[in-house]
Protein backbone atom coordinates (compact mmCIF):
# COMPACT_ATOMS: atom_id res chain seq x y z
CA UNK A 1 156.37 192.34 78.85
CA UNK A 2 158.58 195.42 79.18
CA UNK A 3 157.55 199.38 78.30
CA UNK A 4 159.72 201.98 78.81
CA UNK A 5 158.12 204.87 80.73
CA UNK A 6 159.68 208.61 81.42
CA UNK A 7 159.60 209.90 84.59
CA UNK A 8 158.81 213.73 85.50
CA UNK A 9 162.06 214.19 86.58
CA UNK A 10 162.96 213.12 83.10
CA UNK A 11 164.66 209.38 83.54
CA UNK A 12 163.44 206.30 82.19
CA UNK A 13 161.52 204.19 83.80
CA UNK A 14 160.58 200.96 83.52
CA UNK A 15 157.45 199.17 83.98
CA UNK A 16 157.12 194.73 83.52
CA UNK A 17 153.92 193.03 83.67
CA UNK A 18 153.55 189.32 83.64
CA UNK A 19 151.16 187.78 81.51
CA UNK A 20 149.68 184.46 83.10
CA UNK A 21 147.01 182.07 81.28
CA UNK A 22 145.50 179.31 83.40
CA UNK A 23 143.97 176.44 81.75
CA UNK A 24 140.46 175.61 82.50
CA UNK A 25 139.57 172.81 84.95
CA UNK A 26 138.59 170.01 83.87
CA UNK A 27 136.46 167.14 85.99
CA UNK A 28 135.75 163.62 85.23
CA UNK A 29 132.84 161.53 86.93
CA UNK A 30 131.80 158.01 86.03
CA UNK A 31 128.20 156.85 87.16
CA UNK A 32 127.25 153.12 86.09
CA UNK A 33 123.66 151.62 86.32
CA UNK A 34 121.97 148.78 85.45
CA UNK A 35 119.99 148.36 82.79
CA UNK A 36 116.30 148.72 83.28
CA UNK A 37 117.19 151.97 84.97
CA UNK A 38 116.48 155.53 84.11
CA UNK A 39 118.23 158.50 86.15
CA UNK A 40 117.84 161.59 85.86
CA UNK A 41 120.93 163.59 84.98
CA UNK A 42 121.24 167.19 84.74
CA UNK A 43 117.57 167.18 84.03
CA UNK A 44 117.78 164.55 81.22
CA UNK A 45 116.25 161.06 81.74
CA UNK A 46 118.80 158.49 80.58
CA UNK A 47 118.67 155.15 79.39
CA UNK A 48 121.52 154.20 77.51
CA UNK A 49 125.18 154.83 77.53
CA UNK A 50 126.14 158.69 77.92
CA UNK A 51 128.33 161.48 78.00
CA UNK A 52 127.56 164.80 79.24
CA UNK A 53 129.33 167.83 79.52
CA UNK A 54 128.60 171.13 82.26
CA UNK A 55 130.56 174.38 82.09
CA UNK A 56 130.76 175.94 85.37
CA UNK A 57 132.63 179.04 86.39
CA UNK A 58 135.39 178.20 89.03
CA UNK A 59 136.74 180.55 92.09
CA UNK A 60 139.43 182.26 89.69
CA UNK A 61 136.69 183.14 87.28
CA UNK A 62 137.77 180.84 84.71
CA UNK A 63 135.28 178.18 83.09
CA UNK A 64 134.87 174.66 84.94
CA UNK A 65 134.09 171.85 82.61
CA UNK A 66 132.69 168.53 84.26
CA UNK A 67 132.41 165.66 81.96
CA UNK A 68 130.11 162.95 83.19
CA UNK A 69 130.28 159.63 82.09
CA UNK A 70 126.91 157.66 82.69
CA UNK A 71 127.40 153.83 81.52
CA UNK A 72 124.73 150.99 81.88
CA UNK A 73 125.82 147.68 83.11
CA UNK A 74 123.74 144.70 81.04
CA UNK A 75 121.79 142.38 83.14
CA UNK A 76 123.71 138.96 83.76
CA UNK A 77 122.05 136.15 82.37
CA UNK A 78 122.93 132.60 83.33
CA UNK A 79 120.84 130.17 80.93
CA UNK A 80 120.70 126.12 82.08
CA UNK A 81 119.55 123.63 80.02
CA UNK A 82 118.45 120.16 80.97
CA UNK A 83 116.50 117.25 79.84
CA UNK A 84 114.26 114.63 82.20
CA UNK A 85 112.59 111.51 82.12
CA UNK A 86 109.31 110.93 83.43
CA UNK A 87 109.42 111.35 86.60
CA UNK A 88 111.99 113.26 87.35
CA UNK A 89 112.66 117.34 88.25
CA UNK A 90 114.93 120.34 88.44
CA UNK A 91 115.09 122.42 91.63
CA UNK A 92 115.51 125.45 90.29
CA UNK A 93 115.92 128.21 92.85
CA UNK A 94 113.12 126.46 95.21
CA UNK A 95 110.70 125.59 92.41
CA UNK A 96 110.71 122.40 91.33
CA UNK A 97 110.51 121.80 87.37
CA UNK A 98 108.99 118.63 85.80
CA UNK A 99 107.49 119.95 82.70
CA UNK A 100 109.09 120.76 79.33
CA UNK A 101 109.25 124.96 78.91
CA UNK A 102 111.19 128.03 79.38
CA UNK A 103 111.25 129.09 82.47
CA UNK A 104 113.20 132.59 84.22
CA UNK A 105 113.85 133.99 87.61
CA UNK A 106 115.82 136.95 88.48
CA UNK A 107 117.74 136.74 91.51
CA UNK A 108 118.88 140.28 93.10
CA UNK A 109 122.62 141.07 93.67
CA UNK A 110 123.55 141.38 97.55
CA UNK A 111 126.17 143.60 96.36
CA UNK A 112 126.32 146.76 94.83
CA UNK A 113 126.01 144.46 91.23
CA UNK A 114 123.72 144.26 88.86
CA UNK A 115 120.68 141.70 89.26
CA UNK A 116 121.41 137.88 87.78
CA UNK A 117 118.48 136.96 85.47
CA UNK A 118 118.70 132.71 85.23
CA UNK A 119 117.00 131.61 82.37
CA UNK A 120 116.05 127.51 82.70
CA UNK A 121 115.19 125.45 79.37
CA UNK A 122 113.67 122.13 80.11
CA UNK A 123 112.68 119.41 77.28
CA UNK A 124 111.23 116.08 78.79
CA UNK A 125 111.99 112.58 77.08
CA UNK A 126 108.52 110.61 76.22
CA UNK A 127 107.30 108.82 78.82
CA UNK A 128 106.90 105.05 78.60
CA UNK A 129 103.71 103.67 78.49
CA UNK A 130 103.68 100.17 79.44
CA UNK A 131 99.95 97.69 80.37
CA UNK A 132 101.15 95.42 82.48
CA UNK A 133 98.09 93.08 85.36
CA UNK A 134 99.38 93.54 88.47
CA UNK A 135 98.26 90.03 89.33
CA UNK A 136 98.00 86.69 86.62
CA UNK A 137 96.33 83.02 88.00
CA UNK A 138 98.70 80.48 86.50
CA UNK A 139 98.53 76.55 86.87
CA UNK A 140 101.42 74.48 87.68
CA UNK A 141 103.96 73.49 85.13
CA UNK A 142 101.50 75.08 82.04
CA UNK A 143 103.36 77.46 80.34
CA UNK A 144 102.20 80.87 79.97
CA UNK A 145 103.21 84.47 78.86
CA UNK A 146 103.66 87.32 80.39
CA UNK A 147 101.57 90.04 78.45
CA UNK A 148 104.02 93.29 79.02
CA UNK A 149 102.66 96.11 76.05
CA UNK A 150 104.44 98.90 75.26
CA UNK A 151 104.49 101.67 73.60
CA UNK A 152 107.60 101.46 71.43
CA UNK A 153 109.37 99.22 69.68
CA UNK A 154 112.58 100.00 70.64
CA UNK A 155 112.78 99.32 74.02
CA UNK A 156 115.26 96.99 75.94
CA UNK A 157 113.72 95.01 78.75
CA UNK A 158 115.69 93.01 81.97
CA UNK A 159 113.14 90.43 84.23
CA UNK A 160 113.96 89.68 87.06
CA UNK A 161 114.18 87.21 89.25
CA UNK A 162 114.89 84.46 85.50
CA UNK A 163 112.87 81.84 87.40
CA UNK A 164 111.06 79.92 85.51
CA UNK A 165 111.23 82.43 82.31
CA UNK A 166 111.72 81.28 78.70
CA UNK A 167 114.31 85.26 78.52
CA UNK A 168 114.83 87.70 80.78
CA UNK A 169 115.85 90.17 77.91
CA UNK A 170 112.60 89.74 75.95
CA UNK A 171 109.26 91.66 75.77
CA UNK A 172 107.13 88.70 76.60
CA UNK A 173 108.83 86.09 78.10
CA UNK A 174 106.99 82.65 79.11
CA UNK A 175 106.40 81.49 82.56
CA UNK A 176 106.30 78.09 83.96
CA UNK A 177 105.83 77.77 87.96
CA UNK A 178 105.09 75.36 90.34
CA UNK A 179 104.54 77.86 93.10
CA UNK A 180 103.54 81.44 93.69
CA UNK A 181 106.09 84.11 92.18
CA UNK A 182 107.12 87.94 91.62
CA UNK A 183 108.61 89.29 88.42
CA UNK A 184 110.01 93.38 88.19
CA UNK A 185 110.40 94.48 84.54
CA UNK A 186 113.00 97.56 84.16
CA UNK A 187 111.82 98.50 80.20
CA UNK A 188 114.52 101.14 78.80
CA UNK A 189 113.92 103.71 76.40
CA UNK A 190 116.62 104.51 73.61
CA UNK A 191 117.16 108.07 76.13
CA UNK A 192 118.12 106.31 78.98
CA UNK A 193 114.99 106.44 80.43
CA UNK A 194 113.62 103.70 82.60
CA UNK A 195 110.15 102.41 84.31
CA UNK A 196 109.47 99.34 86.45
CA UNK A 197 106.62 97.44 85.93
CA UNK A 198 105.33 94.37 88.32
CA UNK A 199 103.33 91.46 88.54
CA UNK A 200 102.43 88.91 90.99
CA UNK A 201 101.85 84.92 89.89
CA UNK A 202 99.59 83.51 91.38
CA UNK A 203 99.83 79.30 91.04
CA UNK A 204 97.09 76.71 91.47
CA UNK A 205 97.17 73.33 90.75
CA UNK A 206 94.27 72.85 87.75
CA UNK A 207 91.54 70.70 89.14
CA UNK A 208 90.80 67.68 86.93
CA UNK A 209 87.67 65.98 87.76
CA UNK A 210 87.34 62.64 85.92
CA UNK A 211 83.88 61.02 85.83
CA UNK A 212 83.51 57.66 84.54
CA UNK A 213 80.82 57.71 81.26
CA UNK A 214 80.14 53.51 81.61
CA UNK A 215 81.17 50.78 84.06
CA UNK A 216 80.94 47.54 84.36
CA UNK A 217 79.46 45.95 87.47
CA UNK A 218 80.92 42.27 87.14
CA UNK A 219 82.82 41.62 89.94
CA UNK A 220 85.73 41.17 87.76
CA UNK A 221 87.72 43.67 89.85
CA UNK A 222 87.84 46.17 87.11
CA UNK A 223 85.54 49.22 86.81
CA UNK A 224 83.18 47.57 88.79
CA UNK A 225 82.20 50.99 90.65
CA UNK A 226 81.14 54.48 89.49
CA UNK A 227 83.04 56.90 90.75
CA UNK A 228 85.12 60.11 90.75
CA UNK A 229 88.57 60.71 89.92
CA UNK A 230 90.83 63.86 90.45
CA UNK A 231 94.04 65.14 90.48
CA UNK A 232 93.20 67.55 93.81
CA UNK A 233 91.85 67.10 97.00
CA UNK A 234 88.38 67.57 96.42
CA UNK A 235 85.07 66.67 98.68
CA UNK A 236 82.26 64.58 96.98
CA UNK A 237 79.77 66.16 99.17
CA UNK A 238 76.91 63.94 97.64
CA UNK A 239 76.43 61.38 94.86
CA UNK A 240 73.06 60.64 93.09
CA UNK A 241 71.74 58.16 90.80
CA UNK A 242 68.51 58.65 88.92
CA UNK A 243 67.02 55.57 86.23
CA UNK A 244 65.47 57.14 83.23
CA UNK A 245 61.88 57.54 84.55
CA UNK A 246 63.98 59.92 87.36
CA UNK A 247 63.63 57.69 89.96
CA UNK A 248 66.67 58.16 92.68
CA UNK A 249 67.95 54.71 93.28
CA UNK A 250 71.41 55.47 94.98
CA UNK A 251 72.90 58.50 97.23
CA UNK A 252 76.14 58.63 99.02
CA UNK A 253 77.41 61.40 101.04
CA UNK A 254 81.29 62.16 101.38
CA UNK A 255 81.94 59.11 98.90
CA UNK A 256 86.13 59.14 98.39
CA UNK A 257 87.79 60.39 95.34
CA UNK A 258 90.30 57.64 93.76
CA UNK A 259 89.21 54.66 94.89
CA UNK A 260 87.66 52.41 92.06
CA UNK A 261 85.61 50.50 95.37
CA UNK A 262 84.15 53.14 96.03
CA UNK A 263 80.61 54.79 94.61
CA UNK A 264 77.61 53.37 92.65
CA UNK A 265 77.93 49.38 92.22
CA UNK A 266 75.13 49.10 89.79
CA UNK A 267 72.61 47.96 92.27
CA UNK A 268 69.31 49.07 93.84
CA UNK A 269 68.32 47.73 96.92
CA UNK A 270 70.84 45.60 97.05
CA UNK A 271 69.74 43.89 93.73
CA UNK A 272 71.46 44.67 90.07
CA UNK A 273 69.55 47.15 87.82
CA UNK A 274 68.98 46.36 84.18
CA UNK A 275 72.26 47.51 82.04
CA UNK A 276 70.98 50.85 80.34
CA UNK A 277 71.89 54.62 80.80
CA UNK A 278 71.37 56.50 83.95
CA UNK A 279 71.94 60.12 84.77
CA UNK A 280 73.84 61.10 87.91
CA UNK A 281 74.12 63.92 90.06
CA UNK A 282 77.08 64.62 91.65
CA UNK A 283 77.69 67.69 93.96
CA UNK A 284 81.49 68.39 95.11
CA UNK A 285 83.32 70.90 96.93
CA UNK A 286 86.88 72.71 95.24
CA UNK A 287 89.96 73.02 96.92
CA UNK A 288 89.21 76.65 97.22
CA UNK A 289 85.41 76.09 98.81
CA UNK A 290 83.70 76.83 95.74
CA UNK A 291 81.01 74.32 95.85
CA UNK A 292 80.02 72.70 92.00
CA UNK A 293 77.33 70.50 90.52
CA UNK A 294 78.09 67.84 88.14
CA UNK A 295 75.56 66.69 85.51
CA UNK A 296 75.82 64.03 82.99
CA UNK A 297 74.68 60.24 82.04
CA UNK A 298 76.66 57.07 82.84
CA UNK A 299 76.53 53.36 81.11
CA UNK A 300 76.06 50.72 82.70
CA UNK A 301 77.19 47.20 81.43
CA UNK A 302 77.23 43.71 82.86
């Protein structure tokens, strides 16, 4: 700007003056949080996203503006999902899960980031419920079943060892042994689950004890004693003879199994008894040392 002036001495003079507008300064400042936080801001509690704006007077006497910028950083969630069978577990930062739910944990940031919150949903497959005897008595060569129940009809099933089975792929196979044996069952739910179950055979020979209802003392060389008969090793520990008035006219102790001379040979005293019924006692010892009395009549014809 120019403006003519006059001096005293009468010439012009001339007087400039510059004109200079400075803009106001203007200063930006970001703070981020997390959320969950509340600062305080220029004496205002926040809690959400924010802009706020301060007019301060700078060294030149012109206004300052300061814009601040206050953002909140979401939590980070992580969310798993997995599904077990009975049985089974999820280690899930150091806890271990088993049971169906919803479970959280929030793990802090060893940075300057926000905290991870891990969110875990577990669902659990039905268990399978099986009844299986951990130990069955079996006799040689007689077949007979293996009584696995379930729970569900649409289970597979493997057996194994297939000794002896009728199917190894089959709910309830049959057995037949001659000897002692151990069967595993893996049963498999339509999931993909699996349980084992287990039994031990056990196999005994059945004990057949014939005893003779009438004989024949004749001396013909057939039936002409009164014995026992088995298909085991068994101890006659003592025989006994009683006539109908219950009289004992014979005893034998240790008398052997299987051998048609051995026994009662109809005769008292060393004379023959009148044909007729007579009852016998006969007490004998099991394989196993269980000891057994035997009761009954026996016919006697000449």
């Amino acid at each position: 700007m120019l403006q003519n002036l006059l001096t005293a001495n009468g010439c012009d003079s001339i007087h400039q003056v510059t004109v200079v507008f400075k803009d106001n300064i203007a200063t930006t400042e970001m703070q981020e949080y997390c959320d969950g936080e509340t600062p305080t801001i220029l004496g205002i509690p926040l809690m959400q996203d924010t802009v706020l704006t301060q007019n301060l007077l700078s060294v030149n006497g012109c206004d300052s503006i300061l814009e601040i910028y206050v953002l909140f950083t979401p939590e980070i969630e992580t969310q798993l999902t997995d599904t077990l069978c009975a049985g089974e577990y999820f280690l899930f930062l150091g806890d271990t899960i088993s049971q169906s739910g919803v479970y959280s944990q929030t793990l802090a940031s060893l940075s300057d980031n926000c905290d991870t919150n891990y969110v875990l949903t577990i669902y659990t497959h039905p268990e399978i419920n099986y009844n299986l005897p951990a130990t069955i008595n079996a006799y040689a060569s007689e077949p007979f079943e293996l009584p696995l129940a379930v729970n569900n009809t649409s289970l597979q099933y493997s057996w194994f060892p297939k000794t002896g089975l009728s199917c190894y792929d089959c709910q309830l196979p049959m057995a037949t042994l001659t000897e002692n044996q151990s069967y595993t069952a893996m049963i498999t739910s339509p999931s993909g689950c699996t349980d084992i179950a287990h039994v031990d055979i056990l196999v005994e020979e059945r004990t057949s004890v014939y005893i003779p209802n009438v004989f024949s003392s004749n001396d013909d060389q057939q039936n002409d004693y009164f014995g026992v008969f088995s298909n085991v090793e068994i101890e006659i520990i003592t025989l006994q003879v009683y006539n109908r008035w219950g009289a004992l006219i014979f005893e034998q102790k240790d008398t052997p199994i299987n051998n048609p001379m051995a026994g009662w040979d109809g005769t008292f005293k060393g004379n023959p008894v009148e044909p007729g019924v007579y009852v016998y006692k006969i007490l004998l010892r099991q394989e196993d040392g269980t000891v057994e009395m035997k009761v009954g009549d026996i016919g006697l014809v000449w």
